[in-house]
Protein backbone atom coordinates (compact mmCIF):
# COMPACT_ATOMS: atom_id res chain seq x y z
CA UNK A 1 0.93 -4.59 67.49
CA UNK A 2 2.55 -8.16 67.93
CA UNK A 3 5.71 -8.27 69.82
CA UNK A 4 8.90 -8.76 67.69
CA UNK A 5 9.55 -12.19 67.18
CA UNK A 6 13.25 -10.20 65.70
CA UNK A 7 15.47 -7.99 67.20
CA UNK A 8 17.61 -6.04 65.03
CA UNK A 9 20.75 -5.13 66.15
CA UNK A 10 23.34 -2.17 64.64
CA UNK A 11 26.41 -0.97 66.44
CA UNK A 12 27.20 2.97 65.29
CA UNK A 13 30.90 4.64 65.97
CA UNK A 14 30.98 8.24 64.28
CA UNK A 15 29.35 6.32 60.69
CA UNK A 16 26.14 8.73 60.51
CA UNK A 17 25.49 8.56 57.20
CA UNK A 18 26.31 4.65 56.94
CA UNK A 19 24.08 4.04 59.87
CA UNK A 20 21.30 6.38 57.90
CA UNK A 21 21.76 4.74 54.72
CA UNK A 22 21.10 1.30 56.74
CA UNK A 23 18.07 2.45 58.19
CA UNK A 24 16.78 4.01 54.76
CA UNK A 25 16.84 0.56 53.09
CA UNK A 26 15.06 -0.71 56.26
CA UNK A 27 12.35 1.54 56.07
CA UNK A 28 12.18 1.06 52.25
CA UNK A 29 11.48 -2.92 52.22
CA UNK A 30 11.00 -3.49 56.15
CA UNK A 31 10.69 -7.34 56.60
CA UNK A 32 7.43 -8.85 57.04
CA UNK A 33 8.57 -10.99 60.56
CA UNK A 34 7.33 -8.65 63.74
CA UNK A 35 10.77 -7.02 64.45
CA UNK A 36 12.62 -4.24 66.63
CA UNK A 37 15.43 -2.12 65.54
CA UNK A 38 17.76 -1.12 68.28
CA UNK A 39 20.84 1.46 67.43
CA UNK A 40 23.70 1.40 69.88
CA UNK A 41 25.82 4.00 69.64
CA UNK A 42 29.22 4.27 71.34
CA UNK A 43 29.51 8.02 72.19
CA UNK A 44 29.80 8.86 68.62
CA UNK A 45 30.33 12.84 67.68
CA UNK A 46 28.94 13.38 64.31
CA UNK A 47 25.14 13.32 65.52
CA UNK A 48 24.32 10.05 65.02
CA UNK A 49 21.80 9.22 67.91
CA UNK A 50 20.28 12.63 67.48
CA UNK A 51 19.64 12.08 63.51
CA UNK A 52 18.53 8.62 64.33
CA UNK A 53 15.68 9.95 67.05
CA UNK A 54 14.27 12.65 64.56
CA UNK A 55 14.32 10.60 61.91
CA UNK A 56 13.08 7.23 62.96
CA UNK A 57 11.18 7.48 66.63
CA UNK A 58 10.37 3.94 66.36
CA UNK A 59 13.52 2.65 66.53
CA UNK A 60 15.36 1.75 70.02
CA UNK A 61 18.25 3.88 71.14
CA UNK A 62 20.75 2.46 73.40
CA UNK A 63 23.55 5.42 74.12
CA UNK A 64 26.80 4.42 75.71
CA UNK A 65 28.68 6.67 77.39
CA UNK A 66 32.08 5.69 76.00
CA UNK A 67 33.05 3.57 72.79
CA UNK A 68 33.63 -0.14 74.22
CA UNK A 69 33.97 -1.47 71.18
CA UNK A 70 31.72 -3.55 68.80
CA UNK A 71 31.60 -6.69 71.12
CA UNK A 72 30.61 -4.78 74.27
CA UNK A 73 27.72 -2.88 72.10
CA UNK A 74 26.12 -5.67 69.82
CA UNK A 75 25.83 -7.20 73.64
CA UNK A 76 24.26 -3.94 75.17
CA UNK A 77 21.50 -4.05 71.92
CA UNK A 78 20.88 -7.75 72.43
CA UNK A 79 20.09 -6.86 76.05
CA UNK A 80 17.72 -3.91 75.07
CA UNK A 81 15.57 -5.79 72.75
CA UNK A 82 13.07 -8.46 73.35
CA UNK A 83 12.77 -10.50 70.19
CA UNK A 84 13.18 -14.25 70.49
CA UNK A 85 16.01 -13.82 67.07
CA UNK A 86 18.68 -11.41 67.61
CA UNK A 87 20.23 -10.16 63.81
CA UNK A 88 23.68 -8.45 64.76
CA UNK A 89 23.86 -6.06 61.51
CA UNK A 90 26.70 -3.90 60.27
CA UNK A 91 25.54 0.31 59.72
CA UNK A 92 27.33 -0.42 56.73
CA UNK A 93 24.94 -2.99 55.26
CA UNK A 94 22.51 -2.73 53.09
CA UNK A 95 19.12 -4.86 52.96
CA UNK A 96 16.96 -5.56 50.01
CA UNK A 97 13.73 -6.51 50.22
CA UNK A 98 12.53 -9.58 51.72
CA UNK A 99 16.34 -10.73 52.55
CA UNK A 100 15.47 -10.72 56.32
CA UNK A 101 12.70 -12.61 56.25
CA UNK A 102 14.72 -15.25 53.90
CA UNK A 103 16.96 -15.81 56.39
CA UNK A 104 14.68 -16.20 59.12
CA UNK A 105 12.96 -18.82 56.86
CA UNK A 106 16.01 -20.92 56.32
CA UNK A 107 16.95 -20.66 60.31
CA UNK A 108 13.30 -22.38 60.94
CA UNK A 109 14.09 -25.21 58.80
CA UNK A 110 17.15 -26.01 60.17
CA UNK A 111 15.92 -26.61 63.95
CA UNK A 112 19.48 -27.59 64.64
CA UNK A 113 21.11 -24.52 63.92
CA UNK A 114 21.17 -21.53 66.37
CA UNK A 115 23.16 -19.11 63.85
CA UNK A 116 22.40 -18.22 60.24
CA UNK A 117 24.51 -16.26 57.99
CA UNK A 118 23.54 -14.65 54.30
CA UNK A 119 25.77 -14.64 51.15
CA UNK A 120 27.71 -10.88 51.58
CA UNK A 121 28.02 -8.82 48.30
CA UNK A 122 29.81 -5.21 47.72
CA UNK A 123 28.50 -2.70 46.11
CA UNK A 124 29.32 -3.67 42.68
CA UNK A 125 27.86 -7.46 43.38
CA UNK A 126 31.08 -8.77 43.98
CA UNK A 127 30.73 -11.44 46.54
CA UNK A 128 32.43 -12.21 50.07
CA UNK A 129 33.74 -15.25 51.33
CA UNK A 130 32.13 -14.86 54.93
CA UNK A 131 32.24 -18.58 56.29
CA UNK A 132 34.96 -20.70 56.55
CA UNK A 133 36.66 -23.20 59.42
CA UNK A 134 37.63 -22.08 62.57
CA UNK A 135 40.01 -19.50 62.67
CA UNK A 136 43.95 -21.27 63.23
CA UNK A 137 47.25 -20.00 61.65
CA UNK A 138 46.52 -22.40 58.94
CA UNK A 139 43.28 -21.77 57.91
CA UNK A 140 43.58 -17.83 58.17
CA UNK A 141 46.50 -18.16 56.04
CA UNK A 142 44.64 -19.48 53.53
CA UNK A 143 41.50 -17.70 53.72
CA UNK A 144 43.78 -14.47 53.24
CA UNK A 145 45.17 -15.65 50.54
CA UNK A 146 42.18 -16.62 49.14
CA UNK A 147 40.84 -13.49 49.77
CA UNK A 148 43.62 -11.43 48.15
CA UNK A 149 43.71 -13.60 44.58
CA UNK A 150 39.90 -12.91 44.77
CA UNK A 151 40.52 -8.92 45.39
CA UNK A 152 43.06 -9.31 42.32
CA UNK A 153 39.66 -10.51 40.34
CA UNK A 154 42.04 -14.16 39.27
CA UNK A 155 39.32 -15.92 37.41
CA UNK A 156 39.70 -19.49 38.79
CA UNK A 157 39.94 -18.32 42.46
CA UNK A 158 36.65 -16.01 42.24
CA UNK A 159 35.19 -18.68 40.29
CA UNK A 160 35.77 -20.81 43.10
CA UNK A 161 34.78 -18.43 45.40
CA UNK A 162 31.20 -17.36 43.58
CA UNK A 163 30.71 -21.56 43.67
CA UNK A 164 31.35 -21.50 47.05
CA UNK A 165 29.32 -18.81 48.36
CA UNK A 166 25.95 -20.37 46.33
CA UNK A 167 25.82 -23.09 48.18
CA UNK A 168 24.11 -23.93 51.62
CA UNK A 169 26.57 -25.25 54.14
CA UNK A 170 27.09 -25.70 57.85
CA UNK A 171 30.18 -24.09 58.80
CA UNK A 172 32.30 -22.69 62.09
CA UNK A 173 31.39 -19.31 61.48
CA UNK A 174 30.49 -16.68 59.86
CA UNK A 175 30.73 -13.14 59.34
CA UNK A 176 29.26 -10.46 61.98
CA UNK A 177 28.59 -8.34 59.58
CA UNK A 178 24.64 -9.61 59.35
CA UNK A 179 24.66 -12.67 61.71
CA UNK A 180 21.23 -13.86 62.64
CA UNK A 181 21.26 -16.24 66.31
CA UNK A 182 18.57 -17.71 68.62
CA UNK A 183 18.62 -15.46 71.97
CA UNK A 184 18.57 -18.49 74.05
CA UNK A 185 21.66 -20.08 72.07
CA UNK A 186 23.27 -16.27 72.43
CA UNK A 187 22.34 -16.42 76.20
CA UNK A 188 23.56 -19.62 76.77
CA UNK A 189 26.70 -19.04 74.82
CA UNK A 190 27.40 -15.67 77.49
CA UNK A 191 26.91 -13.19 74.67
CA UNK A 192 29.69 -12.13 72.65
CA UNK A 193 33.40 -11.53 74.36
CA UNK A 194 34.00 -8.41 75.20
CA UNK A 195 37.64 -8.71 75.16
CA UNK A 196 37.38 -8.51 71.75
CA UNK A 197 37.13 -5.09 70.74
CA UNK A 198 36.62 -4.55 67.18
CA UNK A 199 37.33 -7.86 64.98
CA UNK A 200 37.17 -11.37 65.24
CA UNK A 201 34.17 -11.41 67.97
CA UNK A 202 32.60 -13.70 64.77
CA UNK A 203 34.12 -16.55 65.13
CA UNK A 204 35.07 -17.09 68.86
CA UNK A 205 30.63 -16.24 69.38
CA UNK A 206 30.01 -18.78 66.65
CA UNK A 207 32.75 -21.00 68.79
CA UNK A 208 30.96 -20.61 71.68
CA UNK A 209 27.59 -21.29 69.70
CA UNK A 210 28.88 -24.72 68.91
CA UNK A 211 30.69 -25.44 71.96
CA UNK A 212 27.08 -25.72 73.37
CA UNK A 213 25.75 -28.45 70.65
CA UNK A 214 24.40 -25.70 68.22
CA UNK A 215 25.14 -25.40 64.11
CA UNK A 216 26.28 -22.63 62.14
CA UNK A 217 24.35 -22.36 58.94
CA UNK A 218 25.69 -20.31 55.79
CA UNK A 219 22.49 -19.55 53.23
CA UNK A 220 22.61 -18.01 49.73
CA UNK A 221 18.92 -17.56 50.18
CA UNK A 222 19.82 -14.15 51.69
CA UNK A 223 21.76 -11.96 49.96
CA UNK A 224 22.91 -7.86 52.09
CA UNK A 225 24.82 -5.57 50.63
CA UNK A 226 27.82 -5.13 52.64
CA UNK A 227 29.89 -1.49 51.65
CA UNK A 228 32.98 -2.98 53.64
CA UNK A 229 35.69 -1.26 55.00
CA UNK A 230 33.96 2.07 54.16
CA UNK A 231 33.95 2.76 58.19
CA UNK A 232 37.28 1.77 58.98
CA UNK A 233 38.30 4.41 56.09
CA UNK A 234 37.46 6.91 58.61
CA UNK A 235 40.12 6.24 61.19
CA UNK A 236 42.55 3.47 59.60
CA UNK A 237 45.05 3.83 61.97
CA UNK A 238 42.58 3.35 64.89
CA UNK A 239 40.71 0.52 63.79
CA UNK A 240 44.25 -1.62 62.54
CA UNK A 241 45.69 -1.31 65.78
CA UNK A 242 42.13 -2.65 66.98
CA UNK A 243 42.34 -5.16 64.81
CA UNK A 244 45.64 -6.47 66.20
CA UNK A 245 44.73 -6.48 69.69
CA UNK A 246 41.08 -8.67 68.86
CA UNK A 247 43.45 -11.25 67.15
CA UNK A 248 46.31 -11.32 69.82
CA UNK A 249 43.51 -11.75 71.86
CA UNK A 250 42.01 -14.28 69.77
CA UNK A 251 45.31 -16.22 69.89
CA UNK A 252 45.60 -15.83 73.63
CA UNK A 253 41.81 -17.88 73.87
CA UNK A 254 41.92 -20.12 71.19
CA UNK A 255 46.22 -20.91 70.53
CA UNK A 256 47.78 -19.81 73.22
CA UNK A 257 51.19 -21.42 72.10
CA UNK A 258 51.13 -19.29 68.62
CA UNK A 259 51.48 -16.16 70.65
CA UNK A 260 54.53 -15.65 71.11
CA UNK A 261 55.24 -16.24 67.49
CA UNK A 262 52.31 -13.78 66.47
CA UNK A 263 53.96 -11.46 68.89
CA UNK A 264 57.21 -11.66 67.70
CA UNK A 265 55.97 -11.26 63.84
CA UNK A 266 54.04 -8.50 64.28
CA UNK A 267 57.26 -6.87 66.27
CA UNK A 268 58.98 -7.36 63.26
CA UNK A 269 56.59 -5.52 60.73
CA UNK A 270 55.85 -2.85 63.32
CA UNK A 271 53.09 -3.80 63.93
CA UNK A 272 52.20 -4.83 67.15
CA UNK A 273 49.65 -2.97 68.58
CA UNK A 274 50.39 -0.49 71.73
C-alpha cells in the first residue's frame, strides 16, 4: 500500500451519527489520491469513537481526554497523520464522489497556493458564501448581511452570491468546514490557534498561511455537502457562548482597539460570553 499523500482530518464532539454519515459517503466514493482518515474525538459521550472502531478499523483514532475545542483537535489529527496534504473536514460534511481528488487537482496547479477551499452547498443545493476578505468590523458586517438577505432567498443577493461562488478566486480565507493545506505551509504557519475554541480558527490559520508568502485559493471545481449548523443544534447555548469568546478573541489578535467596543455591545445585548 502507498503511503497517503492525504491526510484527512474530522473533529467529533457528541455528533455520532453526523460523524457516521461523513464516513458513509467516504467509504461510498473514497478518493482515488493515497489518503488517511484520522477521527479526533474530544471525550464525546454518545459512542462515537467506539462506533467509529467497529465500523471502520482502518481509520485513525485520536481520543482526547477532554473537549479542547475544534482548534486544539484539527491540530492533534494533523499531528497523527502523515500525509504531505492535510484536509481539515467538518463530521457534518458530506463528500461526493471524486470531489477530493478535484480539489487536490486544482491545489497542484496553483504551486503558489498552500490552502484550497471547495464551493459549500446545504442539503437542498443551496450554496455558501465561504471566502471572503479578512475578517474586520467592516467586512463581517457585510458578509452578515449578505448572508442574511441570502437566508431570506432575495433574488438579486443569491444571484450574486451563486455568481460569486462559481468562480475561481484567491481570497483571505476560507471556510474550515473542508479546508485542504500543504503540511509544511500548516507547520510553518504553527498549526491552528488554539485560543480559538470553536469559530473563527478559519481565518486567523488562513492569516497565518499568508503571513508566510502563501495563497488562499477558493475552487468551484469541488463541490461538499455541508448540513450546517445541524451540530450546534445540539447544544445552542454552548456553542454561542463559544462562539463569542473565538471572536473576542479574534478581536483581541487581529483589532485590538475594537474590543472594547465589541465588549461593550455584546454587554448590551446580553451577550457577552462568561
Amino acid at each position: 500500500m502507498s503511503p497517503p499523500t492525504l491526510s484527512i482530518v474530522i473533529v467529533n464532539y457528541n455528533a455520532r451519527a453526523h460523524l457516521e454519515n461523513c464516513l458513509e459517503s467516504l467509504a461510498a466514493a473514497p478518493p482515488a489520491i493515497p489518503h488517511e482518515i484520522v477521527v479526533v474525538d474530544n471525550a464525546s459521550s454518545d459512542g462515537s469513537a467506539a462506533a467509529v472502531r467497529a465500523r471502520w478499523p482502518g481509520v485513525t483514532i485520536v481520543e482526547e481526554p477532554t473537549n479542547r475545542g475544534f482548534a486544539a483537535g484539527n491540530n492533534a489529527g494533523i499531528r497523527a497523520g502523515t500525509g504531505t496534504l492535510v484536509l481539515l473536514l467538518n463530521n457534518d460534511t458530506l463528500v461526493p464522489a471524486g470531489a477530493i481528488d478535484r480539489l487536490v487537482g486544482r491545489l497542484a496547479e496553483h504551486p503558489e497556493a498552500a490552502v484550497a477551499g471547495p464551493r459549500l452547498v446545504d442539503a437542498d443545493g443551496i450554496v455558501e458564501l465561504t471566502f471572503g476578505p479578512m475578517m474586520s468590523p467592516f467586512a463581517e458586517l457585510r458578509q452578515k448581511i449578505v448572508m442574511a438577505l441570502h437566508g431570506l432567498r432575495i433574488a438579486p443577493v443569491s444571484a450574486w452570491v451563486e455568481r460569486a461562488t462559481r468562480r475561481e478566486r484567491v481570497v483571505d480565507w476560507v471556510s474550515g468546514a473542508c479546508l485542504l493545506v500543504r503540511r509544511a505551509a500548516a507547520e510553518q504557519a504553527g498549526l491552528l490557534d488554539e485560543r480559538f475554541f470553536l469559530y473563527t480558527e478559519d481565518v486567523d490559520f488562513c492569516a497565518a498561511i499568508r503571513r508566510q508568502g502563501h495563497r488562499v485559493l477558493f475552487t468551484p471545481a469541488a463541490e461538499i455537502v455541508h448540513l450546517r449548523g445541524r451540530s450546534r443544534a445540539t447544544a445552542p447555548a454552548a456553542m454561542e457562548d463559544a462562539y463569542r469568546r473565538s471572536h473576542l478573541a479574534f478581536y483581541e489578535k487581529h483589532h485590538p482597539r475594537w474590543v472594547p467596543l465589541l465588549r461593550l455591545y455584546l454587554r448590551l445585548k446580553g451577550r457577552l460570553p462568561r
